[in-house]
C-alpha atoms as a PDB file:
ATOM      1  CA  UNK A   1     102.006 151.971 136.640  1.00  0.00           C
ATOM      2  CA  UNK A   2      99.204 149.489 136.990  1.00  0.00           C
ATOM      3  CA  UNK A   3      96.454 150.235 139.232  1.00  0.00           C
ATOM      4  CA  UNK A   4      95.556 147.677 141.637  1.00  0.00           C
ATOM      5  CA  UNK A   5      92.592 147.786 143.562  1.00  0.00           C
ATOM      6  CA  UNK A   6      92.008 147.126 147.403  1.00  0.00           C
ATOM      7  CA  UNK A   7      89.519 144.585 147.252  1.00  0.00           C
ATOM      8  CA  UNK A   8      87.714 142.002 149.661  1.00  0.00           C
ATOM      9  CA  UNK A   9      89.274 138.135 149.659  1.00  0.00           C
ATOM     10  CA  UNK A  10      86.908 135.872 147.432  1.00  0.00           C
ATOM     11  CA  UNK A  11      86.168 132.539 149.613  1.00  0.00           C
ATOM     12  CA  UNK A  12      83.810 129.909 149.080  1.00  0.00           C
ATOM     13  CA  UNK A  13      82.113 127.756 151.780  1.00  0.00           C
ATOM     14  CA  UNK A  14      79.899 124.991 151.433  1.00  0.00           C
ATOM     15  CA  UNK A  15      77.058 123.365 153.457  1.00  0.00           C
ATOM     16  CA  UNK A  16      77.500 119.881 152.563  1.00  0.00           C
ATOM     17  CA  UNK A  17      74.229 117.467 152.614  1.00  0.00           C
ATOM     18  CA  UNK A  18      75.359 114.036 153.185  1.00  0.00           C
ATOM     19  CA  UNK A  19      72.888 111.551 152.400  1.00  0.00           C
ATOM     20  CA  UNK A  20      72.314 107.578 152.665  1.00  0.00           C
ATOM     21  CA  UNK A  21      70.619 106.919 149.352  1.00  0.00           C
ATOM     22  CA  UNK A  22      67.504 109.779 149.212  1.00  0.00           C
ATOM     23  CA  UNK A  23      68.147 110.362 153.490  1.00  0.00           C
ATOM     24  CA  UNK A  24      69.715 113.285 154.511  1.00  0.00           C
ATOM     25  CA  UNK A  25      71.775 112.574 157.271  1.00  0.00           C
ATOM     26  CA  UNK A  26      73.064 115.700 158.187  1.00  0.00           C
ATOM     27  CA  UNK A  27      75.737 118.385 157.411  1.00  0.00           C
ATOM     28  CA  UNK A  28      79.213 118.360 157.471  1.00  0.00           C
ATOM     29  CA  UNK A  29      81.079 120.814 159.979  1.00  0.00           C
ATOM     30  CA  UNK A  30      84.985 120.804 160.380  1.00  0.00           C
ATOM     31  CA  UNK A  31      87.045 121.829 163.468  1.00  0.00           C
ATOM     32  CA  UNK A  32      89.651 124.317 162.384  1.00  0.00           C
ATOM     33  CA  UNK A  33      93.482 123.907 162.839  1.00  0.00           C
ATOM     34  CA  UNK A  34      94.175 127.691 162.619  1.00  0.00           C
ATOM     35  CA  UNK A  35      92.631 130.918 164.067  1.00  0.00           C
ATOM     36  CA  UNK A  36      89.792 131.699 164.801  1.00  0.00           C
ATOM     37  CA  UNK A  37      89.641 128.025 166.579  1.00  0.00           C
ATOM     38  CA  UNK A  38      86.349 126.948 166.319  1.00  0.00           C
ATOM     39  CA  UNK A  39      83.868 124.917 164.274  1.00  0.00           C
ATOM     40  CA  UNK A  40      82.754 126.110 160.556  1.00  0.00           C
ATOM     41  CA  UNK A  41      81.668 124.819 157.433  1.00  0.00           C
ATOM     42  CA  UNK A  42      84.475 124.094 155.278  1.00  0.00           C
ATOM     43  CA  UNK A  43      85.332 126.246 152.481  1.00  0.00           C
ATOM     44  CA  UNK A  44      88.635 128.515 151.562  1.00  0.00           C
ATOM     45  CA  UNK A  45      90.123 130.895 149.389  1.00  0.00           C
ATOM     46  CA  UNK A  46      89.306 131.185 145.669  1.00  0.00           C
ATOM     47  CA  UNK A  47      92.991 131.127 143.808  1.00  0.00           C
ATOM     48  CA  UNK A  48      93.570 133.137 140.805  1.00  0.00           C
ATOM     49  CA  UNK A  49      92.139 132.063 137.609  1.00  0.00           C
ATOM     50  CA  UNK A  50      89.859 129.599 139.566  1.00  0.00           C
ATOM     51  CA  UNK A  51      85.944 129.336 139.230  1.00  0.00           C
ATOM     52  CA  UNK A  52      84.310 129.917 142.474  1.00  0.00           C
ATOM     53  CA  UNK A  53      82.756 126.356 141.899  1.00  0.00           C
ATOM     54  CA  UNK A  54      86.042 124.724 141.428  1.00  0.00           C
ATOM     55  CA  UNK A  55      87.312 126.318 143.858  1.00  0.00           C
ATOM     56  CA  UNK A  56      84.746 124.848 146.508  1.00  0.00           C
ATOM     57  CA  UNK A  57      84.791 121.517 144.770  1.00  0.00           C
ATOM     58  CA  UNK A  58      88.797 121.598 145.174  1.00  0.00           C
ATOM     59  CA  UNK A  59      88.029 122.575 148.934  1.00  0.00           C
ATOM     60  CA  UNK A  60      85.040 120.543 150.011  1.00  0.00           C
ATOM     61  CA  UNK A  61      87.967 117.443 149.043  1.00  0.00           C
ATOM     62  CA  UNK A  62      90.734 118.630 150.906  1.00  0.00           C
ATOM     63  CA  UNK A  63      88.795 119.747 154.048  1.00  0.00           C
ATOM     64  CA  UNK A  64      86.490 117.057 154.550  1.00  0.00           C
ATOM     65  CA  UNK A  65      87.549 114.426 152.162  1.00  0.00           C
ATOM     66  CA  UNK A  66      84.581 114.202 150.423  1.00  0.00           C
ATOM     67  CA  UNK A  67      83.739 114.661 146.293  1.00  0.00           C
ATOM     68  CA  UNK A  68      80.687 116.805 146.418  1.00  0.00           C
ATOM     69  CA  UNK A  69      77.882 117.927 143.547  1.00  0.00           C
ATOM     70  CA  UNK A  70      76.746 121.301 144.024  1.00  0.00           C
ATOM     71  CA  UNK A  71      73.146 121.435 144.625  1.00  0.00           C
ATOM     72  CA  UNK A  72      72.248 125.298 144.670  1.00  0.00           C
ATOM     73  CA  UNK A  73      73.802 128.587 145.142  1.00  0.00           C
ATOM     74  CA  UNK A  74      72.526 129.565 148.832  1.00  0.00           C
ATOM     75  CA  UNK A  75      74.591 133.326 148.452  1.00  0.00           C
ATOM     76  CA  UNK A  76      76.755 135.815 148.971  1.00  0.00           C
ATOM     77  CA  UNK A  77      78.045 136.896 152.379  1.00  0.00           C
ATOM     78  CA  UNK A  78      80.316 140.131 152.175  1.00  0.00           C
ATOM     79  CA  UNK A  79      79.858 141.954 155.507  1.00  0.00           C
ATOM     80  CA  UNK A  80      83.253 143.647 157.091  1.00  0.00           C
ATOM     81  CA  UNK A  81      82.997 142.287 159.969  1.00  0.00           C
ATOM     82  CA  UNK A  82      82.153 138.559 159.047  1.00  0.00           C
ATOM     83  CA  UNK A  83      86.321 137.245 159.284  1.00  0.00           C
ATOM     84  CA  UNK A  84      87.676 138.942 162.150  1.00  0.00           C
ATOM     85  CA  UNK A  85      91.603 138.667 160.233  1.00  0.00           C
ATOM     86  CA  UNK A  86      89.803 140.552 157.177  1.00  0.00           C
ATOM     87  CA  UNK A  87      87.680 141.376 154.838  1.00  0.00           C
ATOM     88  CA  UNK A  88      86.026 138.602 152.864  1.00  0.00           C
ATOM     89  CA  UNK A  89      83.468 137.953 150.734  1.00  0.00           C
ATOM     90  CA  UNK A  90      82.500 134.198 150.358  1.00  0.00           C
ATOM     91  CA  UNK A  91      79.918 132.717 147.834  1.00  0.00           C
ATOM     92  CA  UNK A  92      77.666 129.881 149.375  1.00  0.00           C
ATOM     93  CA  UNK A  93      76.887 126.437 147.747  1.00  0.00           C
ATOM     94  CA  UNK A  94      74.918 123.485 148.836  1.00  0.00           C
ATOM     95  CA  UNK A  95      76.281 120.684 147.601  1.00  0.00           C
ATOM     96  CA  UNK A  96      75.766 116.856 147.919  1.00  0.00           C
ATOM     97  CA  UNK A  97      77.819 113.806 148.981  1.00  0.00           C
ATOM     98  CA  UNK A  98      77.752 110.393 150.425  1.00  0.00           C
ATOM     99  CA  UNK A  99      80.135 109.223 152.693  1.00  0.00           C
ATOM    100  CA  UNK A 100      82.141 109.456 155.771  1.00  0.00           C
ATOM    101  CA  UNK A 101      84.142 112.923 156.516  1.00  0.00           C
ATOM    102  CA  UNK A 102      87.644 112.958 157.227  1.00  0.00           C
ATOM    103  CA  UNK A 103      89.226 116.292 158.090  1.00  0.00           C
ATOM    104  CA  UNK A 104      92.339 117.378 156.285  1.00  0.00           C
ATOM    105  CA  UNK A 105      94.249 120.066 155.202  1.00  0.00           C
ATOM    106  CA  UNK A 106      93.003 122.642 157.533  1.00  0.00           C
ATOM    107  CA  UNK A 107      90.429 120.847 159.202  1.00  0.00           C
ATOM    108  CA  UNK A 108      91.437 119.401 162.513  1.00  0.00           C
ATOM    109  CA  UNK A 109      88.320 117.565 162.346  1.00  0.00           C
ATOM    110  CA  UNK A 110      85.184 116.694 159.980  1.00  0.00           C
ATOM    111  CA  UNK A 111      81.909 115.604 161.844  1.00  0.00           C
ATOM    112  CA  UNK A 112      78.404 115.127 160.536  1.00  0.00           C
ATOM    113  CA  UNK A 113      75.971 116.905 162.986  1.00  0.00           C
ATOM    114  CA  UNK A 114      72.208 115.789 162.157  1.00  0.00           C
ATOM    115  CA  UNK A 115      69.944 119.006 161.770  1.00  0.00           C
ATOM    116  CA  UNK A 116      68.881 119.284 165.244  1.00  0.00           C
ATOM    117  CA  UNK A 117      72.191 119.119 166.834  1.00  0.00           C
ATOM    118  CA  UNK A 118      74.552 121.924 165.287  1.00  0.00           C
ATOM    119  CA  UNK A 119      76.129 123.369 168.206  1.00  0.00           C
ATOM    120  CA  UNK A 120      75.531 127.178 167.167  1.00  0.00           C
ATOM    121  CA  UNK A 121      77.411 128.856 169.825  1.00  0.00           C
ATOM    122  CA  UNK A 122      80.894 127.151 168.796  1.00  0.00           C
ATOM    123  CA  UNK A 123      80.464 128.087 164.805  1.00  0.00           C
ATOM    124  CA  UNK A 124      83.080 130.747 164.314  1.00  0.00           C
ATOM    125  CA  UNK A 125      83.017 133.942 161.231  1.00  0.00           C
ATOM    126  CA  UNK A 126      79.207 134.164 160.499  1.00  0.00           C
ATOM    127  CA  UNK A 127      78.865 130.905 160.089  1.00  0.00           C
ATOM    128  CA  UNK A 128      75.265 130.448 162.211  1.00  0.00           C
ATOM    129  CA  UNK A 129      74.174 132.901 160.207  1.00  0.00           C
ATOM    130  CA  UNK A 130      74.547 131.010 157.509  1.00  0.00           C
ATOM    131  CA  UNK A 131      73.563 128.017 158.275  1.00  0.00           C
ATOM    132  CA  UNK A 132      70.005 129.677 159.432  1.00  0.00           C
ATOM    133  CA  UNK A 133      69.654 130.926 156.372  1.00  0.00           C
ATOM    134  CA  UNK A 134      69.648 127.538 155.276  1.00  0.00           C
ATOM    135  CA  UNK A 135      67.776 125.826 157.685  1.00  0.00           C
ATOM    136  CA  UNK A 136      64.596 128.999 156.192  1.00  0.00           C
ATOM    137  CA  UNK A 137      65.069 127.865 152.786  1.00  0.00           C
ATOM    138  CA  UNK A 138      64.812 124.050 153.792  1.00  0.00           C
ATOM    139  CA  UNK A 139      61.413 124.772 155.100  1.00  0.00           C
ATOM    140  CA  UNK A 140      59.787 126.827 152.774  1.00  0.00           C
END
């Protein structure tokens, strides 16, 4: 009999910098279709026999539309509590793209939100988190 462990769901999410030629312009956030309603940064599950980056290349498209370059590996967020269906762990990129969003697939909705205007209350999972952690890095 083959064991099979009881492990965490791999996800990826991604912050995604949209520029106008070297101006950042903000970060893309997507409304989500399914539960937990709310806004978050797109991302999804990793499949089977899929790189993590691949996998957030392959979502980055189909949430928001966009083709993104991944800038930096921001990292690893694996608490419990952090999906309220279950237990995932999700691996962080920055990445890079120009453009407009366009939500698809599970995104209701893709906005840009400028720096200074993400609406932290209505980010769902531990999104804010997240994107604070960001926002430190930017600045140091």
């Amino acid at each position: 009999m083959a064991f099979t462990p009881k492990t965490p769901y791999l996800t990826t999410d991604g912050i995604i910098e949209v520029h106008e030629g070297d101006t950042l312009k903000g970060i893309v956030l997507i409304e989500r279709k399914n539960e937990p309603k709310g806004l978050a940064l797109p991302g999804g599950f990793v499949d089977v026999g899929e790189r993590v980056e691949d996998a957030l290349v392959r979502e980055m498209k189909e949430e928001t539309g966009l083709n993104v370059t991944i800038s930096r590996l921001l990292g690893i967020y694996s608490d419990p509590a952090r999906d309220p269906r279950f237990h995932t762990a999700s691996v962080v990129y920055v990445a890079r793209a120009e453009g407009i969003p366009k939500g698809g697939d599970d995104a209701k909705e893709a906005k840009l939100y400028a720096l200074d205007t993400i609406p932290f209350d209505k980010l769902v999972f531990d999104h804010a988190r997240i994107i604070r952690d960001y926002l430190s890095c930017r600045e140091v």
